[in-house]
C-alpha atoms as a PDB file:
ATOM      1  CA  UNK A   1       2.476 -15.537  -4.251  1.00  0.00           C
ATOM      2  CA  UNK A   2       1.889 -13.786  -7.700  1.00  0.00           C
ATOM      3  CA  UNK A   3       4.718 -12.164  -9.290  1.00  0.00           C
ATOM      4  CA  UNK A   4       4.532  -8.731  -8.007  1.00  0.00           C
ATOM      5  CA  UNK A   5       7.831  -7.293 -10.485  1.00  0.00           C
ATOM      6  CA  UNK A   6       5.813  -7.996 -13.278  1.00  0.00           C
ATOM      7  CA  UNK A   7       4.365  -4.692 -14.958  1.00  0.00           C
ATOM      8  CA  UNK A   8       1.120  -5.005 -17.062  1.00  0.00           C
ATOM      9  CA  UNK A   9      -0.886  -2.423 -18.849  1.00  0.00           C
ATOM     10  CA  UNK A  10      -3.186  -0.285 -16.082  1.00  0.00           C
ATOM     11  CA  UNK A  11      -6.324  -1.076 -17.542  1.00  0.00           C
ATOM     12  CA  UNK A  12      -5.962  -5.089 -16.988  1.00  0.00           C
ATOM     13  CA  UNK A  13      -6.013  -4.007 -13.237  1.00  0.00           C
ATOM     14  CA  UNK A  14     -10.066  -3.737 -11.340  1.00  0.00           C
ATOM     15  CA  UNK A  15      -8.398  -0.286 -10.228  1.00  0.00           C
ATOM     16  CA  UNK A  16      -4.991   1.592  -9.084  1.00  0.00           C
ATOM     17  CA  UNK A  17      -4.374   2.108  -5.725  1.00  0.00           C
ATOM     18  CA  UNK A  18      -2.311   4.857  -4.030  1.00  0.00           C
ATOM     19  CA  UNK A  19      -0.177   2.930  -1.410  1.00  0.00           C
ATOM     20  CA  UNK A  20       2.400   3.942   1.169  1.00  0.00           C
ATOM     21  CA  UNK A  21       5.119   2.080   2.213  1.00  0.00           C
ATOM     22  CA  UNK A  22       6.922   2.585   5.752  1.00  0.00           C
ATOM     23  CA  UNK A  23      10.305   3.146   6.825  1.00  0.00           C
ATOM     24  CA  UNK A  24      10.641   5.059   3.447  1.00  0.00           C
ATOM     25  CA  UNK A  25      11.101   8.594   2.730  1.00  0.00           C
ATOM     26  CA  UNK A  26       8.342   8.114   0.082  1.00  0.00           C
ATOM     27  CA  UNK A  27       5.221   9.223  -0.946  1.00  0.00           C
ATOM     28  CA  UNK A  28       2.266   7.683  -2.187  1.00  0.00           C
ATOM     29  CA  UNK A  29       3.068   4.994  -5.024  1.00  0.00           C
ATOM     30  CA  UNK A  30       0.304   3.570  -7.617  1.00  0.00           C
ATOM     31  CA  UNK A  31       0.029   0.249  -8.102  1.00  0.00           C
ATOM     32  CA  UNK A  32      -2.359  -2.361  -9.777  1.00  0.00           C
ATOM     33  CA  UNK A  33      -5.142  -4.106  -7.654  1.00  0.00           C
ATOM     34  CA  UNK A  34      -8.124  -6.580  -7.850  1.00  0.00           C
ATOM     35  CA  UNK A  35     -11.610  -5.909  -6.931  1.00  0.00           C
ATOM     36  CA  UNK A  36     -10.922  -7.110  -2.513  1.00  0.00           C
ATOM     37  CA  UNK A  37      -8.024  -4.125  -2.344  1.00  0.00           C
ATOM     38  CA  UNK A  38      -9.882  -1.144  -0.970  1.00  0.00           C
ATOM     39  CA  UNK A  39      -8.911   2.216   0.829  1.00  0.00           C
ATOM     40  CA  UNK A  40      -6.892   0.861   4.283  1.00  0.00           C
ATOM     41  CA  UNK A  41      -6.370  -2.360   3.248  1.00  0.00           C
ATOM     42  CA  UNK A  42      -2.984  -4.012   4.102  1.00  0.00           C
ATOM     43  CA  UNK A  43      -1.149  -5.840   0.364  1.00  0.00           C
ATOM     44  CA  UNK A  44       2.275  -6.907  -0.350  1.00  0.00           C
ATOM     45  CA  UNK A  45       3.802  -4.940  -3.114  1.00  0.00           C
ATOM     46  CA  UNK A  46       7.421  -5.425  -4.551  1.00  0.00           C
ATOM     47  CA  UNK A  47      10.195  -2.062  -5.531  1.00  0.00           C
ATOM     48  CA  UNK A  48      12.572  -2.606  -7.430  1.00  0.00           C
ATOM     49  CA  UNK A  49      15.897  -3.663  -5.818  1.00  0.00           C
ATOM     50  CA  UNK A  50      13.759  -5.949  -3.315  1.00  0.00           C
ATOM     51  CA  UNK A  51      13.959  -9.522  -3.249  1.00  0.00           C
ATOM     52  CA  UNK A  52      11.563  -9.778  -0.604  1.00  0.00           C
ATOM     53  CA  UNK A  53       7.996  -8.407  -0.962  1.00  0.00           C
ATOM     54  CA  UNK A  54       7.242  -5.495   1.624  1.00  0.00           C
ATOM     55  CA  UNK A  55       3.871  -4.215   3.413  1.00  0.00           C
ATOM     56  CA  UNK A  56       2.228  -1.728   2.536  1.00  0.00           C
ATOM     57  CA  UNK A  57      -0.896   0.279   3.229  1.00  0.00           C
ATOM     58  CA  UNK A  58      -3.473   1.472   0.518  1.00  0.00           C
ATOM     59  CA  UNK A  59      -4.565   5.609   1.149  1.00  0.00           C
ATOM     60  CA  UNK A  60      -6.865   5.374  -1.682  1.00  0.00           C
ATOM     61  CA  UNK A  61      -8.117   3.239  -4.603  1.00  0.00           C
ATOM     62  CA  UNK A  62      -9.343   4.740  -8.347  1.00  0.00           C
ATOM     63  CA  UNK A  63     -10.043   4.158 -12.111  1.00  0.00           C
ATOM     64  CA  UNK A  64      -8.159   7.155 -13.647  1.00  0.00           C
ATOM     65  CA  UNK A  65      -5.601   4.834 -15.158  1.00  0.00           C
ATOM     66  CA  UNK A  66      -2.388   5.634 -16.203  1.00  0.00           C
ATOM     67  CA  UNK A  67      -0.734   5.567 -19.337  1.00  0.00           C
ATOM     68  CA  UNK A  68       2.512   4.033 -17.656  1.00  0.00           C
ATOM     69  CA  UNK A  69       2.408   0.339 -16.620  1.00  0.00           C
ATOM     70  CA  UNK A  70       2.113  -0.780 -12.810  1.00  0.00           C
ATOM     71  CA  UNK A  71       2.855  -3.560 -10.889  1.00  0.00           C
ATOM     72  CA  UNK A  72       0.726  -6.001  -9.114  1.00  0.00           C
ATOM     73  CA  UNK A  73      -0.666  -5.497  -4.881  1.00  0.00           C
ATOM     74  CA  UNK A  74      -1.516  -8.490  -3.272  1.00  0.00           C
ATOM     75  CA  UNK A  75      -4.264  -8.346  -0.463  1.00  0.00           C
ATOM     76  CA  UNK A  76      -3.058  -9.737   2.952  1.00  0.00           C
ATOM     77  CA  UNK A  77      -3.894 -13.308   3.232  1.00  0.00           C
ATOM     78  CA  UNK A  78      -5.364 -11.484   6.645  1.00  0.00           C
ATOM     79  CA  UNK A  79      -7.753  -9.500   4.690  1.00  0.00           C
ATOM     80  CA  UNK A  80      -6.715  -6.489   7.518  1.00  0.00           C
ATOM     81  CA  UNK A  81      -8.452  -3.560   6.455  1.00  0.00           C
ATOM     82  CA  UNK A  82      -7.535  -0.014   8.714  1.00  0.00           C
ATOM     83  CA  UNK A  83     -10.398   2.223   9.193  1.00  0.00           C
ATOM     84  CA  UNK A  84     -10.767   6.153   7.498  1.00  0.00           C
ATOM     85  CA  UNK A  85      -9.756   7.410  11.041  1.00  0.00           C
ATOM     86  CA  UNK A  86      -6.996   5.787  11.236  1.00  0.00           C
ATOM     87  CA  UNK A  87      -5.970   7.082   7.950  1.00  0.00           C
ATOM     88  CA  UNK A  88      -7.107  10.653   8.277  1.00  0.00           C
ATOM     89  CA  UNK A  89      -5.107  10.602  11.397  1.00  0.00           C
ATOM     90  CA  UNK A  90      -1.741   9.165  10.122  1.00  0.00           C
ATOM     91  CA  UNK A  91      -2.371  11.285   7.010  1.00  0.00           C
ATOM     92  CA  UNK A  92      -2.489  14.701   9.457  1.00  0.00           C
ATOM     93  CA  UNK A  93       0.712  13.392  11.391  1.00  0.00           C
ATOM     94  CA  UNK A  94       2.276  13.752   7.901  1.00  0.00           C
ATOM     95  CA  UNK A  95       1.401  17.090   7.566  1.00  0.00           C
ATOM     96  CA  UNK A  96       1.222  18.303  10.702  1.00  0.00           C
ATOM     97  CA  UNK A  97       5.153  17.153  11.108  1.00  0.00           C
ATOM     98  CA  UNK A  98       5.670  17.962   7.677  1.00  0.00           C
ATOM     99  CA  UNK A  99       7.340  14.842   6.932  1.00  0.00           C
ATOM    100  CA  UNK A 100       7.136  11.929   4.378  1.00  0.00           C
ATOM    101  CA  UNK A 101       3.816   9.642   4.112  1.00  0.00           C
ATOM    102  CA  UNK A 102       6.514   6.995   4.264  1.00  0.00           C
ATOM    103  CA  UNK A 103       8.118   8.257   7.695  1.00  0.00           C
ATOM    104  CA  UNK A 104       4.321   8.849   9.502  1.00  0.00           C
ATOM    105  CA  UNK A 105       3.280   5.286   8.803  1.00  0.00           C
ATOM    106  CA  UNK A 106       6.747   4.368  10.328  1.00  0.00           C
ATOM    107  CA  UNK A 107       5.066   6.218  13.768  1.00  0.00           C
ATOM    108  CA  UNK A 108       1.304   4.379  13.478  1.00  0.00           C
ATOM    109  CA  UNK A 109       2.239   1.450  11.653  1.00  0.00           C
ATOM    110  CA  UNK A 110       2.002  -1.447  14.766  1.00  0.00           C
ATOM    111  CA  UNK A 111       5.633  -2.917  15.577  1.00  0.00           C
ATOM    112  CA  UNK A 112       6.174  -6.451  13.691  1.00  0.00           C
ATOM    113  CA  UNK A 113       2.641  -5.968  11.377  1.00  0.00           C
ATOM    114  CA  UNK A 114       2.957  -9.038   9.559  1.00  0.00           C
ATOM    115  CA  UNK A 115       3.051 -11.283  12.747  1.00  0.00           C
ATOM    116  CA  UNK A 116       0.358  -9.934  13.995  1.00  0.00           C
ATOM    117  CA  UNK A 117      -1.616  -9.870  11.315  1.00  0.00           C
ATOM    118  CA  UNK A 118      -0.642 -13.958  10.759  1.00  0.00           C
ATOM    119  CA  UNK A 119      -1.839 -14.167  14.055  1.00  0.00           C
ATOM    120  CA  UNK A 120      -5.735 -13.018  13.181  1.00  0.00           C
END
């Protein structure tokens, strides 16, 4: 797997996606992505104080870079790719419940994702 803790300069990305990560309290967090990472895709992404890479899902991909630097998302091996419902759905949960993105995608994200997924 690339080396997701390494920060480059936005612009050497294809495009920054908005990601959320469950079982977080967070919100949306921008990372750097290749040209197969589109909106509901499933990539691996790496925070700081990790060792192990975590799952994450991608609410939205753009090319209004940032002046900051970002860090790599991988793709899935899978390729898994969730559809606009399903996002416009988790998305409303958040709001509806007003809680955290990361906290709804704890409530739709599928129990044990990355075994299923392996299993495609």
């Amino acid at each position: 797997m690339h080396n997701l803790s390494e920060l480059r300069a936005a612009e050497d990305y294809f495009a920054v996606a908005e990601v959320c990560v469950p079982n977080t309290i967070l919100e949306s967090l921008s990372f750097g992505v290749g040209e197969s990472v589109k909106k509901g895709s499933v990539v691996w992404i790496s925070l700081k104080g990790r060792k192990q890479p975590l799952l994450a899902l991608v609410l939205d991909t753009h090319k209004n870079f940032p002046k900051f630097k970002l860090k790599q998302a991988i793709a899935h091996e899978s390729g898994y790719v969730f559809s606009e419902r399903y996002i416009e759905k988790f998305l409303w949960c958040a709001n509806y419940y007003m809680c955290s993105l990361g906290e709804a995608l704890t409530a739709f994200w599928p129990a044990e994702l990355e075994k299923y997924l392996c299993r495609r």
